[in-house]
Protein backbone atom coordinates (compact mmCIF):
# COMPACT_ATOMS: atom_id res chain seq x y z
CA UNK A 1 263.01 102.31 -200.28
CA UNK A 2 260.30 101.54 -202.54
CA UNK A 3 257.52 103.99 -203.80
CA UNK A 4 254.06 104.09 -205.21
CA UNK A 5 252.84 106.94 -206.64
CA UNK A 6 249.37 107.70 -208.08
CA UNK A 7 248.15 110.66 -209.76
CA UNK A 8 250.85 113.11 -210.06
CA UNK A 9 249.55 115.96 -208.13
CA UNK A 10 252.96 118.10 -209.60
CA UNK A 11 251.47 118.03 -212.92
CA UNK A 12 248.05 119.40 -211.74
CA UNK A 13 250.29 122.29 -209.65
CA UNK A 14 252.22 123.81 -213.18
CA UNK A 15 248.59 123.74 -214.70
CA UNK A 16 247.39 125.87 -211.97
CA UNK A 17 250.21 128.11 -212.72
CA UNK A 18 248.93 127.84 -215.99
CA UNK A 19 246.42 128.75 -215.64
CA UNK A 20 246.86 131.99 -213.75
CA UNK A 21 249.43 132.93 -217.31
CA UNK A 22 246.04 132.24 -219.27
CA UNK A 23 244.04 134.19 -217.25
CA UNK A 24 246.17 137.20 -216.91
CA UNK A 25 246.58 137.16 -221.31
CA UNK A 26 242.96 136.54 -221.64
CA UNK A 27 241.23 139.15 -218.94
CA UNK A 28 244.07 141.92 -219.70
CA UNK A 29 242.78 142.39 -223.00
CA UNK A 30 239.49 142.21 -221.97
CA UNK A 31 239.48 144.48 -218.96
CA UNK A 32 241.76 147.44 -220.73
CA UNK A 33 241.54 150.99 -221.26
CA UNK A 34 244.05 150.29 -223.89
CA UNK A 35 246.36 153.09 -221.64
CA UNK A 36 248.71 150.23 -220.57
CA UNK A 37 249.59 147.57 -223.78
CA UNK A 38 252.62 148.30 -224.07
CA UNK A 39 253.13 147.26 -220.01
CA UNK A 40 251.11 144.02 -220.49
CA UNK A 41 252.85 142.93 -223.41
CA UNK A 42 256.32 143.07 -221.57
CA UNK A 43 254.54 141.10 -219.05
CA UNK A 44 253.07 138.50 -221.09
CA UNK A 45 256.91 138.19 -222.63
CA UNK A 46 258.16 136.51 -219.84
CA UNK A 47 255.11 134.80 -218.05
CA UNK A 48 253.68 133.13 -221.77
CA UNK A 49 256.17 130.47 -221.76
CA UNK A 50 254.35 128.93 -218.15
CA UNK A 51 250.72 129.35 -220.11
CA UNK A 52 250.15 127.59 -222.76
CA UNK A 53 253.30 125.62 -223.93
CA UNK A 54 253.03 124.26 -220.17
CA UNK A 55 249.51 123.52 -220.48
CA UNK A 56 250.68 121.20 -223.80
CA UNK A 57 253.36 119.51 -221.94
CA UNK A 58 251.84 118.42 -218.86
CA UNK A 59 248.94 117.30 -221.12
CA UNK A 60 251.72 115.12 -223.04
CA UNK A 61 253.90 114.32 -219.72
CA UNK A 62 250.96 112.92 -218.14
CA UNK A 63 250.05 110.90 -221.20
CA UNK A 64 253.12 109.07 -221.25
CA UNK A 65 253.17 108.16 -217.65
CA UNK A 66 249.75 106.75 -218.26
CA UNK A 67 250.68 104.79 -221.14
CA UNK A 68 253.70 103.20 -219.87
CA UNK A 69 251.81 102.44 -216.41
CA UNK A 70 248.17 102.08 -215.99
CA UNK A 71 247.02 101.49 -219.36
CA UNK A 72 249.96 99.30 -220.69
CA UNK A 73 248.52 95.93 -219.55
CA UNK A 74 245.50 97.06 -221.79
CA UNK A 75 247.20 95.69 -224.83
CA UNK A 76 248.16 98.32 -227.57
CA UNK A 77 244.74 98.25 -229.64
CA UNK A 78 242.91 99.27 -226.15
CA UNK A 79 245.63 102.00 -225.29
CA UNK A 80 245.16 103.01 -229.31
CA UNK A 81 241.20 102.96 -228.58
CA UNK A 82 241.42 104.79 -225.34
CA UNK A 83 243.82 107.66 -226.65
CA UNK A 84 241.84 108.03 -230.11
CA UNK A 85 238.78 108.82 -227.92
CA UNK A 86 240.67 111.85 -225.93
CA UNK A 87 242.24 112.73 -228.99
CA UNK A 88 239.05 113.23 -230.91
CA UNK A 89 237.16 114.64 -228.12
CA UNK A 90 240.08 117.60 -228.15
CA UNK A 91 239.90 118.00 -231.77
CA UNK A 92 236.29 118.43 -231.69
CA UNK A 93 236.57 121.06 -228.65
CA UNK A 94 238.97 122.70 -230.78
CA UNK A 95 237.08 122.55 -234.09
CA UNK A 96 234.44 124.05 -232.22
CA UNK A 97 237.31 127.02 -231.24
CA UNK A 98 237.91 127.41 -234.20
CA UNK A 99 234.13 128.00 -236.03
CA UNK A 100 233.57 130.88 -233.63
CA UNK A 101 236.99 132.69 -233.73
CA UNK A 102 237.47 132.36 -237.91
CA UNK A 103 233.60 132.62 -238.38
CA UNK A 104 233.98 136.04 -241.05
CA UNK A 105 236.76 134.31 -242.59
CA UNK A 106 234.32 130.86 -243.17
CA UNK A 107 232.45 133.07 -245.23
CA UNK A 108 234.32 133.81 -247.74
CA UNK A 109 232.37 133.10 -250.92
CA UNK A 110 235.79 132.39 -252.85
CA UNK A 111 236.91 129.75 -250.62
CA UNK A 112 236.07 125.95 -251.17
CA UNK A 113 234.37 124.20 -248.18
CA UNK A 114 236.37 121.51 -248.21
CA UNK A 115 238.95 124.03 -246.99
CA UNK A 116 236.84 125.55 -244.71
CA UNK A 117 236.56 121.71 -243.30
CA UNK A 118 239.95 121.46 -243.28
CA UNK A 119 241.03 124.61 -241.72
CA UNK A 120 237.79 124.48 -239.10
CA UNK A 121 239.40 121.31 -238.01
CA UNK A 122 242.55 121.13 -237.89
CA UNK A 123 243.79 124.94 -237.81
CA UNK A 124 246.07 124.75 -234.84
CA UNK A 125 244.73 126.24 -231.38
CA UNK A 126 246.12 124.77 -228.39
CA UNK A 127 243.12 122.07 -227.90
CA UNK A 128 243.74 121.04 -231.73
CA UNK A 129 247.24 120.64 -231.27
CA UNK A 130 246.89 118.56 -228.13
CA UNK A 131 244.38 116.28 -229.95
CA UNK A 132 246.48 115.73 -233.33
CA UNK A 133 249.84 115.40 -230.80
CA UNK A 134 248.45 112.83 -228.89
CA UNK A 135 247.50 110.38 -232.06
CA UNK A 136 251.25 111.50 -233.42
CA UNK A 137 253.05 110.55 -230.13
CA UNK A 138 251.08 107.40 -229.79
CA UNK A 139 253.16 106.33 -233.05
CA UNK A 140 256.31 107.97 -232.66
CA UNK A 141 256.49 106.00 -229.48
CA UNK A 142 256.71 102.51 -231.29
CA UNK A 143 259.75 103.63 -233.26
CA UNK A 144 263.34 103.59 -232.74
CA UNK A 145 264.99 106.30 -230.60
CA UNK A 146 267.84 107.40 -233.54
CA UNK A 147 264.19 107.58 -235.99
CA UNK A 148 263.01 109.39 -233.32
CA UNK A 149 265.70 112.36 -233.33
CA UNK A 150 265.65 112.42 -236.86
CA UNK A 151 262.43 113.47 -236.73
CA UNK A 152 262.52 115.78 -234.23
CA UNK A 153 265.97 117.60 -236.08
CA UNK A 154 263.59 117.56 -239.31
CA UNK A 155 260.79 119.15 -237.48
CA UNK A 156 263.41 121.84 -236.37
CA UNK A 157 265.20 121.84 -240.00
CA UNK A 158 261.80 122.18 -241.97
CA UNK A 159 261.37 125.44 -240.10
CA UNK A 160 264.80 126.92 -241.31
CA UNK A 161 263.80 125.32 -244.70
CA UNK A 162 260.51 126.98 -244.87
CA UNK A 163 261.11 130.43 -244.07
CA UNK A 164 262.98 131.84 -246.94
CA UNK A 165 260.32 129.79 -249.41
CA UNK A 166 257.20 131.77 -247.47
CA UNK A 167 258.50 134.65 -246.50
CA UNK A 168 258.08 136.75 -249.78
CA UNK A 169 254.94 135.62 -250.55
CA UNK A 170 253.47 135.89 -247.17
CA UNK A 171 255.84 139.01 -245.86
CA UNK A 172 255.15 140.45 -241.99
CA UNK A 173 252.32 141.94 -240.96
CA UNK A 174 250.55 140.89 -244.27
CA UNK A 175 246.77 140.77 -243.69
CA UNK A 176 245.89 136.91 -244.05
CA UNK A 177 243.07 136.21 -245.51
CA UNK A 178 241.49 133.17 -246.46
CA UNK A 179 241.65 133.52 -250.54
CA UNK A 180 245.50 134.46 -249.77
CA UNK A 181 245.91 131.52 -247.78
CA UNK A 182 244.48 129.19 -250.54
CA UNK A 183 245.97 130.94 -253.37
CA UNK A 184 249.34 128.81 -253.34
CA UNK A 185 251.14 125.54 -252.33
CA UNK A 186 252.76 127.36 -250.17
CA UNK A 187 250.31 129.39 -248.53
CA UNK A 188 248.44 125.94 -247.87
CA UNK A 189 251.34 124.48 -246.15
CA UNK A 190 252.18 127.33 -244.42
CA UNK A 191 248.39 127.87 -243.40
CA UNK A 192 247.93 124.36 -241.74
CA UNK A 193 251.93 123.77 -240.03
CA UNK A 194 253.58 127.26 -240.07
CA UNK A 195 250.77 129.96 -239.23
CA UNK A 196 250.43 131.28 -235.63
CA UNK A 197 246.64 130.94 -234.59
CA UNK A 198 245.86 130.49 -230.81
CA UNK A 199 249.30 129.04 -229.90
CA UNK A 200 252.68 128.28 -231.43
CA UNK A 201 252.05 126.21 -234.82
CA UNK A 202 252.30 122.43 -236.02
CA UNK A 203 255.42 123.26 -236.65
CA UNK A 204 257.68 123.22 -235.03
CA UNK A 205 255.46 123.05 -232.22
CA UNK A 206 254.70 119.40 -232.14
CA UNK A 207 258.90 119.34 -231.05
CA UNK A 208 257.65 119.75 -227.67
CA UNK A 209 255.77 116.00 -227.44
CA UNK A 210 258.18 114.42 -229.13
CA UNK A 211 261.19 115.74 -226.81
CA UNK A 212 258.77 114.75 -223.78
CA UNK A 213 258.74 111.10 -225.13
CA UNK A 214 262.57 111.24 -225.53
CA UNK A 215 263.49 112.93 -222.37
CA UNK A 216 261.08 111.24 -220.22
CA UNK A 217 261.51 107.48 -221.29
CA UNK A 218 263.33 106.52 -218.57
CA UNK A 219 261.62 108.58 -216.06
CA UNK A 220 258.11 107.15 -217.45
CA UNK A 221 259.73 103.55 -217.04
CA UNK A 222 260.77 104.32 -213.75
CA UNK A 223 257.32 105.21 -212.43
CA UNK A 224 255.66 102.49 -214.26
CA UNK A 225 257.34 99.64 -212.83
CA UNK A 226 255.86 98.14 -209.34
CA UNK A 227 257.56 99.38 -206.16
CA UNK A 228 259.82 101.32 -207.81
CA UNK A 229 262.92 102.33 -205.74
CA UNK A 230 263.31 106.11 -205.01
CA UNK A 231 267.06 106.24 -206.17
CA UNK A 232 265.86 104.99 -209.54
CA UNK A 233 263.46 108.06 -209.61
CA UNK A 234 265.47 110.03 -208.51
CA UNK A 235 268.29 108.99 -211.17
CA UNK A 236 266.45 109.42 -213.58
CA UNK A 237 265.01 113.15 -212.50
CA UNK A 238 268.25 113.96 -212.29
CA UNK A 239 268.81 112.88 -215.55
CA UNK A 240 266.09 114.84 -217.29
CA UNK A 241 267.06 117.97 -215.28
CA UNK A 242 270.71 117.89 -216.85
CA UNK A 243 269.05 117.79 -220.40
CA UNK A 244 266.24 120.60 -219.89
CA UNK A 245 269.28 122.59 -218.71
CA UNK A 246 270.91 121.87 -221.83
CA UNK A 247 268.03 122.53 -223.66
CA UNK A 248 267.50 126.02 -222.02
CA UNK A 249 271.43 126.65 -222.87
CA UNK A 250 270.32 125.42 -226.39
CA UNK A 251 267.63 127.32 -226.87
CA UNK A 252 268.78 130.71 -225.67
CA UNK A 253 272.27 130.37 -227.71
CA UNK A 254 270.04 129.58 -231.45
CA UNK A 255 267.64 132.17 -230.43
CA UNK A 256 269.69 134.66 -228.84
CA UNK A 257 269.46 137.34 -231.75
CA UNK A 258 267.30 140.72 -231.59
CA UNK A 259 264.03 140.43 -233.96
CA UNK A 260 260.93 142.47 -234.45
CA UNK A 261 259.34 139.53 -235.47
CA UNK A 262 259.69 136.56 -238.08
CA UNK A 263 255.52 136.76 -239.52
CA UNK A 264 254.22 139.07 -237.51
CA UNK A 265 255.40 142.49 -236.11
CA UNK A 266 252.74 142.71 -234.04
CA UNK A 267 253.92 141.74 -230.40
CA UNK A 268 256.84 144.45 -230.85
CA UNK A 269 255.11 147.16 -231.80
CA UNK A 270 252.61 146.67 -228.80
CA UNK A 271 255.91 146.22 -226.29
CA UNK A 272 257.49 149.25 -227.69
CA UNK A 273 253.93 151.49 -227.93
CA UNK A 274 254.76 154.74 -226.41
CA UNK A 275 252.47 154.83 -223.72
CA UNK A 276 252.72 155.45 -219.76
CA UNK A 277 253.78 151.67 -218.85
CA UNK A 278 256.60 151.28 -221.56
CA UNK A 279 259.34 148.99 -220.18
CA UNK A 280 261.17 148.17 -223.94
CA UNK A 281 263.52 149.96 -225.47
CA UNK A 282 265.84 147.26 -227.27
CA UNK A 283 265.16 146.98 -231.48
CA UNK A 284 263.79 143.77 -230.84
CA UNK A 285 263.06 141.33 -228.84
CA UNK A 286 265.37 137.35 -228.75
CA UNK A 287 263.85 134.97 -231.44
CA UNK A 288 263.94 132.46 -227.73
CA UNK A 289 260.85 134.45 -226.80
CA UNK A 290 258.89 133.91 -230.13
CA UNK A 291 256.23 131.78 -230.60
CA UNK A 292 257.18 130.46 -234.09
CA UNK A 293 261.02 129.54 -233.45
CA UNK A 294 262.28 126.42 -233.22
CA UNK A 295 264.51 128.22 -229.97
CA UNK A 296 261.41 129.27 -228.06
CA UNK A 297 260.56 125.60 -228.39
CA UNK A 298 263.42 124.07 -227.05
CA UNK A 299 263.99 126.81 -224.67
CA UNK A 300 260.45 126.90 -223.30
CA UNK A 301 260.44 122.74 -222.96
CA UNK A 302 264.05 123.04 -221.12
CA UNK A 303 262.38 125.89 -218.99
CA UNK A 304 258.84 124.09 -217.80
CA UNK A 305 260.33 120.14 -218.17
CA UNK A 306 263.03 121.51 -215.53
CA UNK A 307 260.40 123.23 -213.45
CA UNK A 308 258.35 120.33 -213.74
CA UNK A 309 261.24 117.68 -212.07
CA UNK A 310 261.35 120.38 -209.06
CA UNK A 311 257.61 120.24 -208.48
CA UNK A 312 257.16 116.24 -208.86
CA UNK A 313 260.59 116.15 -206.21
CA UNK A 314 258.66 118.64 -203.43
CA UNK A 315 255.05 117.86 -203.98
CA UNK A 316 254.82 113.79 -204.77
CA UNK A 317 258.26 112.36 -204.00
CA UNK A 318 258.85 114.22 -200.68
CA UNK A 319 255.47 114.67 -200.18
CA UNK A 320 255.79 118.64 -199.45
CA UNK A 321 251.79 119.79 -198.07
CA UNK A 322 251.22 123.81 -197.97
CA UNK A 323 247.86 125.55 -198.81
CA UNK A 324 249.32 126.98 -202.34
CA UNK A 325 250.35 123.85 -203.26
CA UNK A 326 247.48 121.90 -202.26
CA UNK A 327 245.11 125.02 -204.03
CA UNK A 328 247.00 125.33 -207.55
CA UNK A 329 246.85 121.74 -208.08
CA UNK A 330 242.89 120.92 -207.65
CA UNK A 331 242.79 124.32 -209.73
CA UNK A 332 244.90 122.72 -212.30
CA UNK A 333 242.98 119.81 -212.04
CA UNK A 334 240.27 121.39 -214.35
CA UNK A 335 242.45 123.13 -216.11
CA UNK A 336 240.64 122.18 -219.53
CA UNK A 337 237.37 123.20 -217.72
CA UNK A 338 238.38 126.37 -216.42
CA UNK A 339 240.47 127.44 -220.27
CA UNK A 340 237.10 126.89 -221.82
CA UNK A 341 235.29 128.54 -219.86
CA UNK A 342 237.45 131.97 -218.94
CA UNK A 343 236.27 133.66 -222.27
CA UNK A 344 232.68 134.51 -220.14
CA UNK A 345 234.66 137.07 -219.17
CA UNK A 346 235.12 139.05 -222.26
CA UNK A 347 231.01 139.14 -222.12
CA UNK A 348 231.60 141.73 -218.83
CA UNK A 349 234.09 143.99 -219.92
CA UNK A 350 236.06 146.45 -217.88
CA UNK A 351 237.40 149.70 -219.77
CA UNK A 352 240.18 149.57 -216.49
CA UNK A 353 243.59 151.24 -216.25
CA UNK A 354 246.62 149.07 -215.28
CA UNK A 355 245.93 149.95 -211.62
CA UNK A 356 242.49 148.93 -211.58
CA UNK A 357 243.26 145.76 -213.24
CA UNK A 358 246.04 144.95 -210.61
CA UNK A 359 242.82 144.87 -208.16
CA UNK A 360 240.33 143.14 -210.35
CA UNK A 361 243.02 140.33 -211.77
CA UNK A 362 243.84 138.90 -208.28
CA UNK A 363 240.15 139.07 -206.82
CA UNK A 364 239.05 137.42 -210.26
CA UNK A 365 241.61 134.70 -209.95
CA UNK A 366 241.04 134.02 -206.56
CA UNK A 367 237.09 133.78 -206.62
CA UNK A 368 238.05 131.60 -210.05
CA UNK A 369 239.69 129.45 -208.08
CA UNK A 370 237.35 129.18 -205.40
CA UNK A 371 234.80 128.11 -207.77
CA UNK A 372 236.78 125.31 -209.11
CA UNK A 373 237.52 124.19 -205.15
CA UNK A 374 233.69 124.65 -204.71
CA UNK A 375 232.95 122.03 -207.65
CA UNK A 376 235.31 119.54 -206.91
CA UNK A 377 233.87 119.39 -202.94
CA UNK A 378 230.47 119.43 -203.83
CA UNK A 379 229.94 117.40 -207.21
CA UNK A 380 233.82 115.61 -207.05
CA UNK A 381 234.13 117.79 -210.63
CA UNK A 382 231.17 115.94 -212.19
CA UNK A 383 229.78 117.93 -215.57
CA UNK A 384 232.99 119.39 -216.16
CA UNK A 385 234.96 118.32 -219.24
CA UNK A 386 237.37 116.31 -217.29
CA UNK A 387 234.89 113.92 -216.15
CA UNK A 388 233.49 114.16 -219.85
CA UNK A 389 237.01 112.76 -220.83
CA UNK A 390 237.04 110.00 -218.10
CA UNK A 391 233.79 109.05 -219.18
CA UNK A 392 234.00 108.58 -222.82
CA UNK A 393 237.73 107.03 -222.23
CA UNK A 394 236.05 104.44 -219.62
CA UNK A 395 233.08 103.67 -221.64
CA UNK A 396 233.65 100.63 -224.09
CA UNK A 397 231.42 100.98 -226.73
CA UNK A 398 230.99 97.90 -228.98
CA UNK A 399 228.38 98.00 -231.44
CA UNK A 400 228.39 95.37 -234.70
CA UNK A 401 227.19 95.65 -238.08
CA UNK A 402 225.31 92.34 -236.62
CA UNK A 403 223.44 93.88 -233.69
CA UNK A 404 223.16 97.24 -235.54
CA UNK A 405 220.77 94.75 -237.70
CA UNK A 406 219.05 92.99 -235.18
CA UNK A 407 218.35 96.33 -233.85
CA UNK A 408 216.81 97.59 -236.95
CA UNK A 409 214.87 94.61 -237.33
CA UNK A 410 212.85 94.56 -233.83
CA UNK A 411 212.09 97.79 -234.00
CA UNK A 412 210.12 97.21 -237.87
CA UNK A 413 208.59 94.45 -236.02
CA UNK A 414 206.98 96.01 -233.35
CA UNK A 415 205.78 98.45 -235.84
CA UNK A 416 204.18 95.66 -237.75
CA UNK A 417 203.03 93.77 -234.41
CA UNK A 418 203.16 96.23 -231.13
CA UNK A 419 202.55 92.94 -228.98
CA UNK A 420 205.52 91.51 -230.78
């Protein structure tokens, strides 16, 4: 039986879940009475790992299946053209992210502002990081699979590597500011790959791409080629569920080990604060289930890359309708839309107890999402930053040193002679 699929609607669907894990992060520390941190924490503990590291990967999944399908009868100095343009429109949103949220540390007076360049634009939140992986997996794709391992084991290996070099210079909980951060080498490197900022960091975050471009090579080939048969797909799902489970086995077994923390106390002393809605009692929490370890990576890709396969099997392969379905993936659909614009919320805050946010969160979510279905019926999504993307992608822009000239020189003539 042959298939044809389209846009993957499953890839849409774990954004809207994403979504809702943003949502709930963002809007519980915004609508708090601070009585319950300890109880959103926990929470956010186990729900994280569906947020933002699935955000990244369906961003990167879905950028492979377009480059191996639609866009590889471009020619590789279109695909290269096409990708620089999201790529740079993400780093720019995320530059942008990054002025407003490190603003008091730009000012500095100590600090050069060629670092303040630097850090303003390539600091790693999550739209950074998507931008910067995309150009990196565009040329890790074009190199042999055993070069591609090795990288990805040295990605993993530099974080070992790194930690006891950093570590006393930059000890937990130390306050990081920015003439710290540019005092050393080391507080440079660890300052643009190592340091938590809006998401995971460079490293060894940017494991989670490159796995995708391993993992999914076949399945991408599958989907690419004409008419494909639906054993093939299914083969090869198959295929990349076995190795998610193995990374989820992986992960779990390097990161299995109680921690308070590795940089950053932080997140355990807000799951164990002693208030009402206290659900921790361990002396730590498994390095799995933090952000920078190289086992939350591979555990969290395993998790979502294996949660992923189910979705694509249900939703496009069999085809599986429901209302939920069909809702979380035109919400996820503007996913990028919706991320930038959730912080409005923190401009209407609610000083709420857990119980009152348990009512708020849902009615928020769901009138959230019934704007999004609102947009997309009545202006097909036009103005949001999706569109933005399909536009700039779509539009071939040309211009040579030559007509740049000619340009230039009608204009000066007109001046001289309007009635030229």
């Amino acid at each position: 039986m042959d298939i044809t699929l389209g846009r993957l609607k499953s890839i849409d669907f774990m954004k809207g879940i994403g979504l809702i894990a943003v949502l709930f992060a963002h809007w519980s520390i915004w609508w708090s009475d601070n009585t319950w941190i300890s109880g959103s924490t926990f929470i956010l503990l186990f729900v994280r790992v569906v947020g933002i590291p699935n955000f990244v990967l369906m961003s990167i999944i879905g950028l492979l299946l377009s480059l191996d399908g639609k866009e590889k009868t471009l020619g590789a100095r279109e695909q290269f053209v096409r990708m620089l343009k999201r790529s740079l429109i993400f780093i720019a949103i995320g530059a942008i992210n990054n002025l407003i949220y490190a603003w008091e540390a730009l000012q500095a007076p100590l600090v050069s502002i060629a670092w303040k360049i630097l850090f303003v634009l390539f600091s790693c939140n999550v739209l950074t990081f998507i931008g910067i992986a995309q150009i990196a997996l565009f040329f890790f794709k074009q190199i042999h699979v055993a070069f591609q391992l090795a990288i990805i084991g040295g990605i993993i290996l530099a974080n070992y590597a790194f930690l006891p070099v950093i570590l006393p210079i930059v000890p937990p909980d130390t306050i990081l500011t920015a003439e710290l951060l540019i005092s050393r080498p080391e507080t440079i490197v660890y300052a643009f790959f190592f340091m938590e900022n809006t998401m995971a960091p460079l490293v060894p975050s940017l494991v989670w791409p490159f796995l995708a471009c391993v993992v999914y090579r076949g399945f991408a080939s599958a989907l690419a080629t004409k008419a494909s048969t639906r054993e093939r797909v299914l083969n090869e799902l198959r295929m990349v569920q076995i190795v998610s489970a193995v990374m989820i086995a992986l992960g779990i077994v390097l990161g299995f080990n109680l921690t308070t923390g590795i940089f950053s106390h932080t997140r355990y002393n807000e799951l164990v604060l002693n208030d009402a809605t206290r659900l921790w009692f361990a002396p730590g929490y498994p390095l799995f289930l933090h952000l920078t370890h190289p086992s939350y990576v591979l555990f969290s890709f395993g998790a979502l890359s294996f949660m992923f396969t189910i979705a694509f099997e249900l939703v496009d392969l069999n085809s599986v309708q429901g209302h939920v379905s069909n809702t979380l993936s035109l919400f996820g659909k503007y996913s990028l839309t919706v991320y930038l614009l959730n912080p409005i919320a923190a401009f209407f805050p609610f000083p709420i107890n857990i119980w009152g946010f348990l009512i708020l969160f849902p009615i928020a979510t769901a009138l959230t999402i019934a704007g999004t279905i609102a947009w997309e019926k009545r202006w097909a999504g036009k103005y949001s930053l999706e569109w933005l993307v399909r536009i700039v992608v779509n539009t071939h822009v040309r211009v040579s040193l030559a007509s740049l000239m000619a340009l230039a020189f009608s204009k000066a003539k007109r001046r001289i002679d309007p009635h030229a």
